[in-house]
N, C-alpha and C. Protein backbone atom coordinates (compact mmCIF):
# COMPACT_ATOMS: atom_id res chain seq x y z
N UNK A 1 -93.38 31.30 247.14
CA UNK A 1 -93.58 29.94 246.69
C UNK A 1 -92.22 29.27 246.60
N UNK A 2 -92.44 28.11 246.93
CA UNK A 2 -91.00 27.29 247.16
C UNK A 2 -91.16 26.59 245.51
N UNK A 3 -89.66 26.35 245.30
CA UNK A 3 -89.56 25.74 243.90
C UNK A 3 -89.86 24.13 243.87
N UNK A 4 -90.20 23.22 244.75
CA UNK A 4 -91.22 21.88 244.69
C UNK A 4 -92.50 22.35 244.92
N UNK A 5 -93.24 23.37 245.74
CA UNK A 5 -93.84 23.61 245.23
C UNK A 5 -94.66 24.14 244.32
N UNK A 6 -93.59 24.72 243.67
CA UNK A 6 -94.62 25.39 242.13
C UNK A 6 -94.36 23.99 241.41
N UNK A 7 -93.39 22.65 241.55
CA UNK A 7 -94.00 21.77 240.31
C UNK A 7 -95.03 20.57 241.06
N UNK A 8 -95.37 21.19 242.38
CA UNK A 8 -96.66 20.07 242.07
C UNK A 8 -97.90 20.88 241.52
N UNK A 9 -98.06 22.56 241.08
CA UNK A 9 -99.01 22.87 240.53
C UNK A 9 -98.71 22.92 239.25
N UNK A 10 -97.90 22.59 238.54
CA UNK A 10 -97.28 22.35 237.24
C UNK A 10 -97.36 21.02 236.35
N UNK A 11 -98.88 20.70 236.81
CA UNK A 11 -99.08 19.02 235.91
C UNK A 11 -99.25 19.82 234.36
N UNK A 12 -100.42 20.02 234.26
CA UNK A 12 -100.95 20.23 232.89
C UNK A 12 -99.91 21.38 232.02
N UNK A 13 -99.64 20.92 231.04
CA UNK A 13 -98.78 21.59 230.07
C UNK A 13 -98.91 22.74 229.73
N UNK A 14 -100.22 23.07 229.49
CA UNK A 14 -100.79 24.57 229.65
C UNK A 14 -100.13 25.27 230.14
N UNK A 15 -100.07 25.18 231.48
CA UNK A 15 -100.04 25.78 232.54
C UNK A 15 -98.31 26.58 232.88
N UNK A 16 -97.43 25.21 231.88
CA UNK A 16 -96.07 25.13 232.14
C UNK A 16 -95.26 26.10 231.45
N UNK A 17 -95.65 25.53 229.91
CA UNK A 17 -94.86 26.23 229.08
C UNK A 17 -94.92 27.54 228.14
N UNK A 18 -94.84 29.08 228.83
CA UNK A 18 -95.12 30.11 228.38
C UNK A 18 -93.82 31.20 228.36
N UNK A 19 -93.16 31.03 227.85
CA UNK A 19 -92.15 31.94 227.23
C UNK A 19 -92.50 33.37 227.07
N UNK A 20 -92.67 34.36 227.80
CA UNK A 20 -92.91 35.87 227.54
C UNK A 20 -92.05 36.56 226.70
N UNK A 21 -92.53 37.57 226.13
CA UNK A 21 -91.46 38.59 225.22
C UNK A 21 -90.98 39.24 225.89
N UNK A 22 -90.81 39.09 227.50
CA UNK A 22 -89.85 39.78 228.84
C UNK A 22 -88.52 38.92 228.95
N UNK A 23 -88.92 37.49 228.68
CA UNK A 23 -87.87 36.30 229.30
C UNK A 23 -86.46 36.82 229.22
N UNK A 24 -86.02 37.19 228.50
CA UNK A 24 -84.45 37.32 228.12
C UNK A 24 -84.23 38.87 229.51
N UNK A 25 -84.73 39.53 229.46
CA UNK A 25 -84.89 40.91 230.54
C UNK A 25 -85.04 40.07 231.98
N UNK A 26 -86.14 38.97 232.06
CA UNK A 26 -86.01 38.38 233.28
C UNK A 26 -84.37 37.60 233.86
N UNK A 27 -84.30 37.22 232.62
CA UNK A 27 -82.72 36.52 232.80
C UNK A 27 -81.40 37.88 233.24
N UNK A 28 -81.57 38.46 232.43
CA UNK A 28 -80.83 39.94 232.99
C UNK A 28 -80.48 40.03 234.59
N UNK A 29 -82.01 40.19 234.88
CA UNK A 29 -82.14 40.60 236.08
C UNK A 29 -82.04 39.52 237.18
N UNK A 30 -82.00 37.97 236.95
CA UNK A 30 -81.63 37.45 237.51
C UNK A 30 -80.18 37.46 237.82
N UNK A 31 -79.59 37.50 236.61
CA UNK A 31 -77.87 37.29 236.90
C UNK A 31 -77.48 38.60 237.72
N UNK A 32 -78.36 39.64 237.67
CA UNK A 32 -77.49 40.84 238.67
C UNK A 32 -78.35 41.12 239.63
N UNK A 33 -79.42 39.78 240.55
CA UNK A 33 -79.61 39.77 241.15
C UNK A 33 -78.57 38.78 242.01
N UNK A 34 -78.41 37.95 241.43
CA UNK A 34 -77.60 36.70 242.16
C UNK A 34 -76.01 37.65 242.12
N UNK A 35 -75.35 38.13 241.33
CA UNK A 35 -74.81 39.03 241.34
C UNK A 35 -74.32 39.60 242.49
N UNK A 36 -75.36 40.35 242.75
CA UNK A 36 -75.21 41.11 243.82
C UNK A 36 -75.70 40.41 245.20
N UNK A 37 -76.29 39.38 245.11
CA UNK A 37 -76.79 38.72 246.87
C UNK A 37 -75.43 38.32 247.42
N UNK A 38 -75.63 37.82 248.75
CA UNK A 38 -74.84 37.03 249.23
C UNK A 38 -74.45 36.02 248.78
N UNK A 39 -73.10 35.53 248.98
CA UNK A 39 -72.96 33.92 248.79
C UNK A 39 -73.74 32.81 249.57
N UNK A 40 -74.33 33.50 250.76
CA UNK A 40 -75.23 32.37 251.32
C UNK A 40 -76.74 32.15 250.78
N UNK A 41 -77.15 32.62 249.52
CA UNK A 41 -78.48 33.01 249.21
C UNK A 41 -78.85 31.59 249.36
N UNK A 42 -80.00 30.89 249.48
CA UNK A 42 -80.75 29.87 249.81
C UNK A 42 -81.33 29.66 248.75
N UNK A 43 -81.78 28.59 247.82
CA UNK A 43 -82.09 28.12 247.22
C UNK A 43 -84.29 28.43 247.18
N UNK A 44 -84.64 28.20 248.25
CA UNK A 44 -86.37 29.29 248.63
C UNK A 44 -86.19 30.65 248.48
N UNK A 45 -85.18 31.29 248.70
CA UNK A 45 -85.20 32.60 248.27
C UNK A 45 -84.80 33.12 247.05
N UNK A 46 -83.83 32.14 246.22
CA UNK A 46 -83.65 32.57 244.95
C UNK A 46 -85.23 32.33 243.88
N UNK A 47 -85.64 31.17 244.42
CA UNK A 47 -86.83 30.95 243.45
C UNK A 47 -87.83 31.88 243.77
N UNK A 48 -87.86 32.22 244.90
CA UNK A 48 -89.03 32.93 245.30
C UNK A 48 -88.82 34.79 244.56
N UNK A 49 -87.19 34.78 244.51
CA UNK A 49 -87.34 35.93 244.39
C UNK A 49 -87.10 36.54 242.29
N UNK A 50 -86.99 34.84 241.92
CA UNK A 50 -86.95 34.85 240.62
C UNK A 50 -88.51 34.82 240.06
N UNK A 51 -89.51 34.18 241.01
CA UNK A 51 -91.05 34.43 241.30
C UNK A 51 -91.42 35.55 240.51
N UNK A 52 -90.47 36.71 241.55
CA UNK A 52 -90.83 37.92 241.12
C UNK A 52 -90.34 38.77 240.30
N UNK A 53 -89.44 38.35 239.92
CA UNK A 53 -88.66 38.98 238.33
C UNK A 53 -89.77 38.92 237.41
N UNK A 54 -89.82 37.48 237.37
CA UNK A 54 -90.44 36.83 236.11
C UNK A 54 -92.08 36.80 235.58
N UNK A 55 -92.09 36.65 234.55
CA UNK A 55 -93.71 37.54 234.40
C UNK A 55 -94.40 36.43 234.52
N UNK A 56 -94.25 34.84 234.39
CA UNK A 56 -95.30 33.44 234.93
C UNK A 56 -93.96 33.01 236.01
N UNK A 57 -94.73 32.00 236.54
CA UNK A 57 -93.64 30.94 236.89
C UNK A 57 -92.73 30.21 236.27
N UNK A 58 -93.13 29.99 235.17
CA UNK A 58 -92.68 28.71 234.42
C UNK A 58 -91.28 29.73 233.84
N UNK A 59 -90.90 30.51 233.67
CA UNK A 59 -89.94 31.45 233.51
C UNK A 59 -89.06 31.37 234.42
N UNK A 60 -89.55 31.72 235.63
CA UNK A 60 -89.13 31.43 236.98
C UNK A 60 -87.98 29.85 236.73
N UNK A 61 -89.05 28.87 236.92
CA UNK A 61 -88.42 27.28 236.87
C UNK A 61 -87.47 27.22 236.09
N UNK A 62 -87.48 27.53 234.81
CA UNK A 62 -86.48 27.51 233.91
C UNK A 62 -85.28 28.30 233.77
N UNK A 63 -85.17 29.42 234.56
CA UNK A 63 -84.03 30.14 234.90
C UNK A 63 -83.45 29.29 236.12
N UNK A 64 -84.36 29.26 236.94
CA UNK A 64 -83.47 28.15 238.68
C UNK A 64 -83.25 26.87 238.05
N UNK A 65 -83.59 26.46 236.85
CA UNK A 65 -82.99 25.13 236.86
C UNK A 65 -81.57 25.29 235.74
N UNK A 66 -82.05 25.79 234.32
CA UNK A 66 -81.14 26.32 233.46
C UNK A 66 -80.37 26.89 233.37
N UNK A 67 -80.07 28.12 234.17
CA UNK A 67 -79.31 29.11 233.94
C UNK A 67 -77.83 28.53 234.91
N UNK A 68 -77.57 27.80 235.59
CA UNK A 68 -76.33 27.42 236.40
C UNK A 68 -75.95 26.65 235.62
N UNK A 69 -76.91 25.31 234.47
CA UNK A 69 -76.13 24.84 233.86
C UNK A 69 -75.78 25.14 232.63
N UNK A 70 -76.15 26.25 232.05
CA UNK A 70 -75.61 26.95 230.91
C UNK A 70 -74.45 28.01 231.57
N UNK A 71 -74.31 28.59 232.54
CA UNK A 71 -72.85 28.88 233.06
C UNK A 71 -71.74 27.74 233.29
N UNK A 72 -72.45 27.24 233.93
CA UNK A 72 -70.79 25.57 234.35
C UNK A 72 -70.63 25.11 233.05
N UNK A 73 -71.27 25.22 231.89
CA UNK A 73 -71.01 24.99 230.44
C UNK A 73 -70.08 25.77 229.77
N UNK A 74 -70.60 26.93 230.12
CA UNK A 74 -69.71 28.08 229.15
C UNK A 74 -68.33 28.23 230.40
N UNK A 75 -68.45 28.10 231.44
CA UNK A 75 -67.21 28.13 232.38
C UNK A 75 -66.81 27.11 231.90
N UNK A 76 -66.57 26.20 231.55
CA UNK A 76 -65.49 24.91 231.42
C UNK A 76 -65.94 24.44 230.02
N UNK A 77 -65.37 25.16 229.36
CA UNK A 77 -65.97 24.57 227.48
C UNK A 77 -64.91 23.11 227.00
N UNK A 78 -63.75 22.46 228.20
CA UNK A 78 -62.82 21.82 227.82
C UNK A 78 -63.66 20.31 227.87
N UNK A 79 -64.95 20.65 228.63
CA UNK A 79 -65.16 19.09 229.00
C UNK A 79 -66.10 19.02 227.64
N UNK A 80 -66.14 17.40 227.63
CA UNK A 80 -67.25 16.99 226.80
C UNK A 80 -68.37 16.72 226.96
N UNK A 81 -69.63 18.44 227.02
CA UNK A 81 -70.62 17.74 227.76
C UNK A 81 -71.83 17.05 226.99
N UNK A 82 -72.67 16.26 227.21
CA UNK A 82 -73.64 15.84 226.67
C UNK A 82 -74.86 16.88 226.21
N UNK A 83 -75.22 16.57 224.99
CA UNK A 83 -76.18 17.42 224.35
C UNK A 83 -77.61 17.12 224.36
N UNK A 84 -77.87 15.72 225.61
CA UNK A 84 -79.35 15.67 225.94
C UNK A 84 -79.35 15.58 227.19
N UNK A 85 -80.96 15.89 227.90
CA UNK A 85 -80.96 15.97 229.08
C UNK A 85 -82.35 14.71 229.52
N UNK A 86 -82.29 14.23 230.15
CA UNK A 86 -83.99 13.67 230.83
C UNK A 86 -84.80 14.30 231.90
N UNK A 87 -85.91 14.49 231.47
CA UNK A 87 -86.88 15.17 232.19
C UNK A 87 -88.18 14.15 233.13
N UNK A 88 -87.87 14.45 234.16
CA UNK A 88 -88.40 13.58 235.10
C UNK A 88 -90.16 13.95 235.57
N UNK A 89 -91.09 13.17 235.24
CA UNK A 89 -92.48 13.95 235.40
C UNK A 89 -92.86 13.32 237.32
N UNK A 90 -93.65 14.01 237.53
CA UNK A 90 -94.25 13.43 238.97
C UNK A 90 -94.70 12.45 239.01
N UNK A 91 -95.30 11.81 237.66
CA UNK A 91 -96.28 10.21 237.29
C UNK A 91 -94.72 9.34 237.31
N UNK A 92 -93.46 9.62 237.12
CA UNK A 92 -92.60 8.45 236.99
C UNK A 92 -92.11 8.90 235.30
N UNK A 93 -92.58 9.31 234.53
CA UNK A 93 -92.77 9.34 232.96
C UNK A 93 -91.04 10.16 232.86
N UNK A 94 -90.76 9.68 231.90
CA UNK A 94 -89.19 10.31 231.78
C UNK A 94 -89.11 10.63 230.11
N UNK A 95 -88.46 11.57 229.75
CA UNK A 95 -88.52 12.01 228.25
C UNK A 95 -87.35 12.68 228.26
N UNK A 96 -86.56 12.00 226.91
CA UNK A 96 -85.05 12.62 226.82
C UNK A 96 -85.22 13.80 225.83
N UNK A 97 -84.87 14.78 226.21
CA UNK A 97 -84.43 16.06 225.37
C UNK A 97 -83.05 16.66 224.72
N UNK A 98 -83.11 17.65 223.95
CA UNK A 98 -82.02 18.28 223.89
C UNK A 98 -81.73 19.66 224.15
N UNK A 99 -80.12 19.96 224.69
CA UNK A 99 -80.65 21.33 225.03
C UNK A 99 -80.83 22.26 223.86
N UNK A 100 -80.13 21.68 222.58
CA UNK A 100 -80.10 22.74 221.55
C UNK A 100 -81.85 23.00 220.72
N UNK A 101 -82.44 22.44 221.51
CA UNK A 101 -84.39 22.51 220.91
C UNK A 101 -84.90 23.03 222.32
N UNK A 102 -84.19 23.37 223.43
CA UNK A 102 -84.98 23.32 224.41
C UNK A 102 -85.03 25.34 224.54
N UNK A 103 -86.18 25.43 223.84
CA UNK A 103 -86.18 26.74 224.09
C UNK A 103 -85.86 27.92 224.98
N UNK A 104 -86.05 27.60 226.05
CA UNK A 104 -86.06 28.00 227.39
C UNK A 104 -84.10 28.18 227.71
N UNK A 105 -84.01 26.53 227.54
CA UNK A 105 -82.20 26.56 227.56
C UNK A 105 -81.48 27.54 226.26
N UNK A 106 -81.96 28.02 225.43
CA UNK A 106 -81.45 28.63 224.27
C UNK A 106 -81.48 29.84 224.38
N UNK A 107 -82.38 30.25 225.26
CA UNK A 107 -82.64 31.73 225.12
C UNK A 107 -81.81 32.46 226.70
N UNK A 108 -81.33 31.49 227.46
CA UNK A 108 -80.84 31.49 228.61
C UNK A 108 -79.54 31.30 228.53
N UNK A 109 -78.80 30.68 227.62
CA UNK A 109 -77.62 30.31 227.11
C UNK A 109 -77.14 32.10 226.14
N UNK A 110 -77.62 32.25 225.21
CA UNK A 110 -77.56 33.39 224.34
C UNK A 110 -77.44 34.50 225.21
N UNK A 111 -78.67 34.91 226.38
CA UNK A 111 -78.05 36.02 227.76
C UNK A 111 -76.68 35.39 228.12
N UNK A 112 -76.60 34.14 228.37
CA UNK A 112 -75.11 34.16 229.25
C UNK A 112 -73.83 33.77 228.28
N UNK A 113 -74.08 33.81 227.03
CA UNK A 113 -72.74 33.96 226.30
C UNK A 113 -72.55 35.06 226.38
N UNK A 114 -73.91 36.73 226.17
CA UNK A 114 -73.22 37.88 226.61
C UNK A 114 -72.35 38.40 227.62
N UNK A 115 -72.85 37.87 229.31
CA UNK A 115 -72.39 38.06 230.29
C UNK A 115 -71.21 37.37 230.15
N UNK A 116 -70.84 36.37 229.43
CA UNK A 116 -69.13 35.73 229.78
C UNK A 116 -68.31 35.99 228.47
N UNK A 117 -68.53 37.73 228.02
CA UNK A 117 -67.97 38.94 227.41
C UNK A 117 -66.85 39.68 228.14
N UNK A 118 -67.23 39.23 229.24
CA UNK A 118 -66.95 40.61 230.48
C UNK A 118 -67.19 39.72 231.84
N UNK A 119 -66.82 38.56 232.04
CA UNK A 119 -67.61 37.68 233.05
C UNK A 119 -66.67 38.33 234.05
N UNK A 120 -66.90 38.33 235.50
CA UNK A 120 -66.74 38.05 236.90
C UNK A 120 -66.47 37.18 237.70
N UNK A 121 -65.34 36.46 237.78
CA UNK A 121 -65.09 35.27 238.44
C UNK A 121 -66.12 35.19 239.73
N UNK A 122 -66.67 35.69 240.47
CA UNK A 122 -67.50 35.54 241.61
C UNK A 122 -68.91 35.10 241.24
N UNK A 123 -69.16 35.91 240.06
CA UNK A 123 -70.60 35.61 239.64
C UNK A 123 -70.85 34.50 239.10
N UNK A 124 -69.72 33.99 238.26
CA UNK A 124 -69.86 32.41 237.60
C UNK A 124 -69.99 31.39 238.46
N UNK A 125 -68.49 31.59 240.10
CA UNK A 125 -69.24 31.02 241.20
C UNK A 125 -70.28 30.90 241.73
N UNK A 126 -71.05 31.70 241.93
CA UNK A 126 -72.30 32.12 242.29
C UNK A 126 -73.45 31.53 241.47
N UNK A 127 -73.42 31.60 240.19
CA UNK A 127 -74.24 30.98 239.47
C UNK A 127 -74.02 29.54 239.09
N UNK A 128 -72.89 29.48 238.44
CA UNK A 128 -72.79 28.00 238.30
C UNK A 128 -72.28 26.94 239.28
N UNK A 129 -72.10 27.31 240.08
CA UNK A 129 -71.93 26.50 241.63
C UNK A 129 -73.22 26.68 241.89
N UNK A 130 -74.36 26.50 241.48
CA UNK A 130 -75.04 26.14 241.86
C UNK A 130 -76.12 24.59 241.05
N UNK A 131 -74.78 24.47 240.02
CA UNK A 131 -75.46 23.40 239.44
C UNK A 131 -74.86 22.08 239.69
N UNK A 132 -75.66 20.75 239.54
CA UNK A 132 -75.25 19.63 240.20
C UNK A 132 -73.52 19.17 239.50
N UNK A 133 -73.55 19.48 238.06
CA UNK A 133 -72.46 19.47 237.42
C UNK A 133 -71.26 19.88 238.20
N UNK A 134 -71.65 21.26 238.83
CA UNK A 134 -70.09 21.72 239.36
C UNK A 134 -69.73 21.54 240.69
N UNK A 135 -71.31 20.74 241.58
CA UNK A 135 -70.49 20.15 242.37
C UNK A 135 -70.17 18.68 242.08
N UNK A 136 -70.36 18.03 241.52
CA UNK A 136 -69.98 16.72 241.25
C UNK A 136 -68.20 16.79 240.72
N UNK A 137 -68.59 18.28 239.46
CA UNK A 137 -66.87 17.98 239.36
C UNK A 137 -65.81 19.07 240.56
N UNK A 138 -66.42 19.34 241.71
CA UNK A 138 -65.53 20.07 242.11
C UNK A 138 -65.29 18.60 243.49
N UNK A 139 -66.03 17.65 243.61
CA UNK A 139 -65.77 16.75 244.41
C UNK A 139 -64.73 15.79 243.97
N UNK A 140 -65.32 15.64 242.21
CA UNK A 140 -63.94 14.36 241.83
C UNK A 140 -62.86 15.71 241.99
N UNK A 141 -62.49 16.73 241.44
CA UNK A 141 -61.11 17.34 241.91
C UNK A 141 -60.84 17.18 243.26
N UNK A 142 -62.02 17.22 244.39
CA UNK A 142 -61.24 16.98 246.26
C UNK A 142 -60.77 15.55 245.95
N UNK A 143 -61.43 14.66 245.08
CA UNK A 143 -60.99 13.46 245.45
C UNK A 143 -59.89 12.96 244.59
N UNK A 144 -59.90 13.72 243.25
CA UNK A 144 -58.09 13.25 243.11
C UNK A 144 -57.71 14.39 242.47
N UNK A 145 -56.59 14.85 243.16
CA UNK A 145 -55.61 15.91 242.62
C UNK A 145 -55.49 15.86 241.55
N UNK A 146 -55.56 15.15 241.14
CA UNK A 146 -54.40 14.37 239.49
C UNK A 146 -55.55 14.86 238.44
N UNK A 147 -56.73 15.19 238.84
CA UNK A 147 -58.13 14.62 237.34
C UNK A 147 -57.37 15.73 236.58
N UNK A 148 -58.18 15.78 235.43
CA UNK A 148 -58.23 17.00 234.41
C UNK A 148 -59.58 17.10 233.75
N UNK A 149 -59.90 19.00 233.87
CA UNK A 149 -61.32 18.70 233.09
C UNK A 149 -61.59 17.66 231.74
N UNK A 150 -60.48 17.46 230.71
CA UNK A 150 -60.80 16.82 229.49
C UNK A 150 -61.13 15.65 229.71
N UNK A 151 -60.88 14.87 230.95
CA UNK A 151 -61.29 13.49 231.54
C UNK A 151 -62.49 13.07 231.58
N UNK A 152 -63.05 14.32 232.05
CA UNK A 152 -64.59 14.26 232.94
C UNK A 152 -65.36 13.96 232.00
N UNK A 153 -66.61 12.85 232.57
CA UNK A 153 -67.65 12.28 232.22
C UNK A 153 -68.33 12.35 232.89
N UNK A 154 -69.72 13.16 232.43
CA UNK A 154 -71.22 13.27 233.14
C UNK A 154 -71.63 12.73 232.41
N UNK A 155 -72.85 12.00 233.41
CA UNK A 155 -74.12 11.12 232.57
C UNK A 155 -75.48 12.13 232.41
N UNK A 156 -76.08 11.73 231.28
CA UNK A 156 -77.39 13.15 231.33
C UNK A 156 -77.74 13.59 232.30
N UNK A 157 -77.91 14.75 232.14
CA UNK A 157 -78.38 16.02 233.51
C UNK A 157 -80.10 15.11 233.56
N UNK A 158 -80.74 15.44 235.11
CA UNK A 158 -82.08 14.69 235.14
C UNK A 158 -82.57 16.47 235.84
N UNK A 159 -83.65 16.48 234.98
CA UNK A 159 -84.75 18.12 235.53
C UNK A 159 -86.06 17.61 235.74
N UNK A 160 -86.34 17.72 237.26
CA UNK A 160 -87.27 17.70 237.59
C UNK A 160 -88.35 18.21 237.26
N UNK A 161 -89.34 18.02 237.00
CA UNK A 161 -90.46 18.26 236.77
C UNK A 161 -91.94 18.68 237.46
């Protein structure tokens, strides 16, 4: 299953939000799956293969969307990042959150303060290069030598829905 398509079967709330007493073990095994793949892993194959880590989907979604930006967070703690996010529904409907209530982000954050105990410069690449954050700020650095992380300003992260 491709990751747009598991959220067009992801209307009803039911369906979405189920947190297993595995989740934190699924997160594990994601980071030393990505870990260990290639640097060319594809974005259909990470979801698909986080599919199968994870004991629902909705576990799944929330690691491929969460987990890169709770690394580019804990990788660069100098910037000032924002503490809400907007969540974008398929009807148009938009709802601002935070990450410190967002369960899913909390329990995904707490695995990766362990892992950046002992972090791996390749793996943080790997993971958090994959969030929109770190390429946005790895473009303003191509585009001026001069920036500094304490500069940087992001506007709320937007998670699809």
């Amino acid at each position: 299953m491709k990751f747009f398509d598991f959220l067009l079967k992801t209307k009803d709330k039911k369906s979405r939000d189920f947190i297993s007493p595995d989740f934190e073990i699924s997160i594990e095994k994601a980071i030393s799956f990505i870990e260990s793949s290639d640097t060319d892993l594809n974005e259909d194959t990470l979801f698909e293969k986080l599919c199968e880590i994870c004991k629902n989907d909705f576990e799944a979604q929330e690691i491929y969307v969460f987990l890169p930006i709770a690394f580019v967070r804990l990788a660069y703690p100098k910037i000032n990042w924002l503490e809400t996010y907007n969540e974008v529904y398929s009807n148009k409907k938009q709802t601002k959150k935070e990450f410190a209530t967002t369960k899913s982000y909390q329990i995904i954050l707490k695995i990766s303060e362990k892992y950046f105990q002992n972090p791996s410069k390749e793996t943080i690449i790997k993971i958090a290069g994959r969030s929109a954050e770190f390429h946005a700020m790895n473009q303003l650095f191509l585009d001026n030598k001069n920036a500094q992380l304490e500069d940087i300003k992001f506007t709320e992260t937007t998670v699809i829905r």
